[in-house]
Protein backbone atom coordinates (compact mmCIF):
# COMPACT_ATOMS: atom_id res chain seq x y z
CA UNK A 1 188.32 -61.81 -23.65
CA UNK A 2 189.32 -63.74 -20.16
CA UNK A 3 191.79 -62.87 -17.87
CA UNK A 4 194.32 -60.36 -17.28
CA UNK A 5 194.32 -59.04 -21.15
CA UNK A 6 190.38 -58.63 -20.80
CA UNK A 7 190.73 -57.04 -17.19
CA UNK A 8 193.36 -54.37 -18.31
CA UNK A 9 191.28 -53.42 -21.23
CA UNK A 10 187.94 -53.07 -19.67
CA UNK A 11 189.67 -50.97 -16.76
CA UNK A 12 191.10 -48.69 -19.43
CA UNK A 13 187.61 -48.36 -21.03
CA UNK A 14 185.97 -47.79 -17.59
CA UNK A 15 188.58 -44.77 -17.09
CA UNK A 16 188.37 -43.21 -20.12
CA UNK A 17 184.59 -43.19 -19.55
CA UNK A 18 185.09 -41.96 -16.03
CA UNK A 19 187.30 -39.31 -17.48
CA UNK A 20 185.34 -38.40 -20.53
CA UNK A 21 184.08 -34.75 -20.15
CA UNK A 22 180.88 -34.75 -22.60
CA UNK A 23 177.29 -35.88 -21.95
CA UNK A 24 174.65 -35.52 -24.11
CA UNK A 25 171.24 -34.76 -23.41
CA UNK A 26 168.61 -36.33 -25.84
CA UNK A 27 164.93 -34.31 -26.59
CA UNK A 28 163.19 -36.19 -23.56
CA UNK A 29 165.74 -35.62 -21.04
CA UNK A 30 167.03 -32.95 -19.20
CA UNK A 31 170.38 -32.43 -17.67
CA UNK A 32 171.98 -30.63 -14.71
CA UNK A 33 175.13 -29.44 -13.74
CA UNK A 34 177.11 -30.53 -10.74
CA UNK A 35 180.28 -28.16 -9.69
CA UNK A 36 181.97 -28.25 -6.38
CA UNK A 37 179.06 -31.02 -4.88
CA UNK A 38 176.68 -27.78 -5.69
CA UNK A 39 173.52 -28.13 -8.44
CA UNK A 40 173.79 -25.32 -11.04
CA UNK A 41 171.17 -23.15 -12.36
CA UNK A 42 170.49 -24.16 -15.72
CA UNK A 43 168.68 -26.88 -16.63
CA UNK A 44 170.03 -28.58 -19.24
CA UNK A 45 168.30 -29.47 -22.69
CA UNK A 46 168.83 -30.48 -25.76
CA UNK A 47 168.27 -26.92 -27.26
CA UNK A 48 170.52 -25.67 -25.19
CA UNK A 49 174.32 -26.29 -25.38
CA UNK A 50 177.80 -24.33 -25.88
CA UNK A 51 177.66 -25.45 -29.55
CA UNK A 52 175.52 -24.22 -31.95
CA UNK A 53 175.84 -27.00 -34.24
CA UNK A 54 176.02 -29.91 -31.94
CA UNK A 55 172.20 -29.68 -29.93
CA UNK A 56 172.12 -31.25 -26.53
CA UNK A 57 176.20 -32.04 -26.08
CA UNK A 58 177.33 -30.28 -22.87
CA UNK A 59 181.07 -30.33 -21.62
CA UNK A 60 182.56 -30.77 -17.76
CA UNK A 61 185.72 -30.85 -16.17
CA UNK A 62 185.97 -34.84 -14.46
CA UNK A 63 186.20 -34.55 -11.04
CA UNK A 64 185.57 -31.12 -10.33
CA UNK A 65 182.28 -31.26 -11.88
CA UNK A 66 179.52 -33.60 -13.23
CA UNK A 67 176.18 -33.72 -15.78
CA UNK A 68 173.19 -35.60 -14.54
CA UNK A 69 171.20 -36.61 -17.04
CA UNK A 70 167.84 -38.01 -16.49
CA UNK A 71 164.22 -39.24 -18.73
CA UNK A 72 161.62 -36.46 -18.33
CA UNK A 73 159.02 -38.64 -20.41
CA UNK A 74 155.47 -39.29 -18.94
CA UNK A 75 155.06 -42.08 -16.75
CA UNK A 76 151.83 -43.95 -15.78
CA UNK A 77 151.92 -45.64 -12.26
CA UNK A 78 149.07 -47.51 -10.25
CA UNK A 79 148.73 -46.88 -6.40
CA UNK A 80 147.76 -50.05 -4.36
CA UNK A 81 144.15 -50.46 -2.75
CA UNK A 82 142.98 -48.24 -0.03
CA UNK A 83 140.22 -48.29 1.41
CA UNK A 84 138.26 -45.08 3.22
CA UNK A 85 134.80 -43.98 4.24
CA UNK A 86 132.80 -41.34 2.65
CA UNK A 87 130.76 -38.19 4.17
CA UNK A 88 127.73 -40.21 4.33
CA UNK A 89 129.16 -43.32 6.43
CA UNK A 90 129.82 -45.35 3.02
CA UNK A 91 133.07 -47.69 3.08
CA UNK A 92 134.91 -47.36 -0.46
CA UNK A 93 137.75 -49.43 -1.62
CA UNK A 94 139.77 -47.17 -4.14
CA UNK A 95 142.77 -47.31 -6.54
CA UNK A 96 144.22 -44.77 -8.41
CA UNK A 97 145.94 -44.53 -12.12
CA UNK A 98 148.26 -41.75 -12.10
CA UNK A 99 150.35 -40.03 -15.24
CA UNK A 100 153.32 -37.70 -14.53
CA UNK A 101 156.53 -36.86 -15.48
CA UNK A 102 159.81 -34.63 -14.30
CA UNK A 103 159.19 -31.44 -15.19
CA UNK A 104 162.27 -29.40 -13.58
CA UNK A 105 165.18 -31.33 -13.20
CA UNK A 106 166.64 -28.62 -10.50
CA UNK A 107 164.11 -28.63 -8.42
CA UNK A 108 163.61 -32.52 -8.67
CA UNK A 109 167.36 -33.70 -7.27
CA UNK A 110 167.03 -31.23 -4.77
CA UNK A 111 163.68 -32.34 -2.89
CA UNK A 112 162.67 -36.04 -4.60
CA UNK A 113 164.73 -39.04 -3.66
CA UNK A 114 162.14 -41.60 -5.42
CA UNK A 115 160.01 -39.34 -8.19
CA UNK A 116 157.69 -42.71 -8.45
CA UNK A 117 157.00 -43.76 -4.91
CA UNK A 118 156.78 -40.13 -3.98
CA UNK A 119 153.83 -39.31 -6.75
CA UNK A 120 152.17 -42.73 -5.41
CA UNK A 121 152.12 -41.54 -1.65
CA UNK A 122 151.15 -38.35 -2.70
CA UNK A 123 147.84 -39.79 -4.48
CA UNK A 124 147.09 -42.13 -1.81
CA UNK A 125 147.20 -38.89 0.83
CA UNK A 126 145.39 -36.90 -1.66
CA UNK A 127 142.91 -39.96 -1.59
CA UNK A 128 142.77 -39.93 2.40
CA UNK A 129 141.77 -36.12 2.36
CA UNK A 130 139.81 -35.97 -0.50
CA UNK A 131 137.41 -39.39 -0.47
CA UNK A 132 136.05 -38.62 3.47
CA UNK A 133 134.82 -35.21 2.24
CA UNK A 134 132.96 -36.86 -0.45
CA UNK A 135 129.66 -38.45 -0.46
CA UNK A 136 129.37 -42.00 -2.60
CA UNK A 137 126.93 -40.52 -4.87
CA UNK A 138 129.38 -37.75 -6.37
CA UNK A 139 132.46 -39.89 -5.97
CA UNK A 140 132.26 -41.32 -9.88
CA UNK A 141 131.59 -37.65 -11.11
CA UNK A 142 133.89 -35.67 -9.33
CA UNK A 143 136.74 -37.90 -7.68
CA UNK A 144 139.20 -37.34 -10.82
CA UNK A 145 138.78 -33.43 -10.57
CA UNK A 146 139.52 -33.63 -6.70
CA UNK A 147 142.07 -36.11 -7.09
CA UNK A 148 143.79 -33.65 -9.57
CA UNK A 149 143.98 -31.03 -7.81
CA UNK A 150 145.00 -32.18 -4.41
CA UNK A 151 147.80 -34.27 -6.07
CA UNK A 152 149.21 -31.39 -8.14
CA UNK A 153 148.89 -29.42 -4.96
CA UNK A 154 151.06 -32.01 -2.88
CA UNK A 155 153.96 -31.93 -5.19
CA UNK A 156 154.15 -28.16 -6.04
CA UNK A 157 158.01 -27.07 -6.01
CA UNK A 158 159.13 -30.85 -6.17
CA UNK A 159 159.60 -30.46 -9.94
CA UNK A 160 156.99 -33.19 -10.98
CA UNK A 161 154.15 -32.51 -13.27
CA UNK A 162 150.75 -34.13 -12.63
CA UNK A 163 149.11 -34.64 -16.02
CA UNK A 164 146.05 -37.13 -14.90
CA UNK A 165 144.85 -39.10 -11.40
CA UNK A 166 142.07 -40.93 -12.48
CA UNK A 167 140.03 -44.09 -10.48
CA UNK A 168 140.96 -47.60 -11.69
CA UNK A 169 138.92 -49.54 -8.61
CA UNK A 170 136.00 -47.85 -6.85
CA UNK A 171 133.96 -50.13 -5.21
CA UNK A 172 131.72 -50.29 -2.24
CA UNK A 173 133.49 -52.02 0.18
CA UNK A 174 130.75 -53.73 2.15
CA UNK A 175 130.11 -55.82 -1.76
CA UNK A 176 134.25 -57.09 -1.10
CA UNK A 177 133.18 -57.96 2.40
CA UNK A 178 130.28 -60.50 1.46
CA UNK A 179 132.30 -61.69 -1.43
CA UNK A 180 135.20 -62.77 0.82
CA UNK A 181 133.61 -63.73 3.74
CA UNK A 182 129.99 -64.51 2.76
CA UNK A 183 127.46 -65.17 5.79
CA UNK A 184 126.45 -68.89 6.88
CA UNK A 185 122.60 -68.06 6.01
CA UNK A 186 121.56 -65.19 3.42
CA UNK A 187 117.88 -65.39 3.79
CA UNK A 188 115.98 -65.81 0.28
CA UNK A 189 119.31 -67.45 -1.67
CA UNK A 190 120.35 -70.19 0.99
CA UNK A 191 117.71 -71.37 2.86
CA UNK A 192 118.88 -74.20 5.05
């Protein structure tokens, strides 16, 4: 439909959505209420609902009030390269995989803007405390269990859930060096 006939009728659909006082929350999402421009205290689920028969629909009054729903699934996300210098004086290039998910909606809207960008600079400062206290020799043993820990420490009371950090690059960063920028003579190969 074109023109004014289409217009009207997908302004009366966008109003009666506008106006339509049920949202349902699904079994990987999680809802909160909005009343007044102030969060509720329930978290919504799909368990949880005025009707006993009808799991995860929750009512509102339009314009007075609001549900939010939002995914709560896990999430995998990669942090760029960064590149720090152990204990011992050793320069390492590292990269992080990290899985997490929204664990308490509440909490969530009212400190996270960005849940993905905020779990990737969280892991990259966990990375720039953690790695300098580390020698090389006990970074591919023991860098996932820091990592871990310091990251799930970072976002405490931010309503995110740190599942896994683990390294996807490690790599001595003096081996990147020659490889990009490899000397004019390297005595025993080029001889010249």
């Amino acid at each position: 439909m074109t023109g004014g006939l289409g217009d009207a009728l997908r302004y009366v659909l966008d109003l009666l959505l506008e106006w339509w006082p049920v949202r349902i929350v699904r079994e990987w999402e999680q809802g909160i209420r909005i009343t007044g421009g102030k969060i509720g205290a329930e978290v919504l689920t799909y368990t949880s609902g005025p009707v006993p028969g009808l799991r995860g629909l929750h009512f509102f009054w339009p314009k007075f009030g609001e549900v939010i729903v939002h995914e709560c699934n896990w999430e995998v996300a990669e942090t760029s390269l960064q590149t720090l210098v152990t204990s011992d004086g050793k320069p390492v290039t590292v990269g992080f995989a990290v899985q997490f998910r929204i664990s308490d909606l509440r909490s969530f809207y009212r400190t996270v803007h960005d849940h993905e960008a905020t779990v990737l600079e969280a892991v990259r400062a966990a990375a720039g405390s953690t790695v300098p206290g580390m020698e090389w020799s006990l970074l591919s043993g023991q860098l996932a269990a820091a990592m871990l820990a310091a990251t799930k420490g970072a976002v405490r009371g931010w309503g995110l859930d740190v599942k896994l950090v683990v390294p996807t690059s490690l790599v001595d960063a003096r081996a990147i060096r020659l490889i990009q920028d490899p000397p004019a003579r390297l005595p025993g190969i080029l001889e010249g």
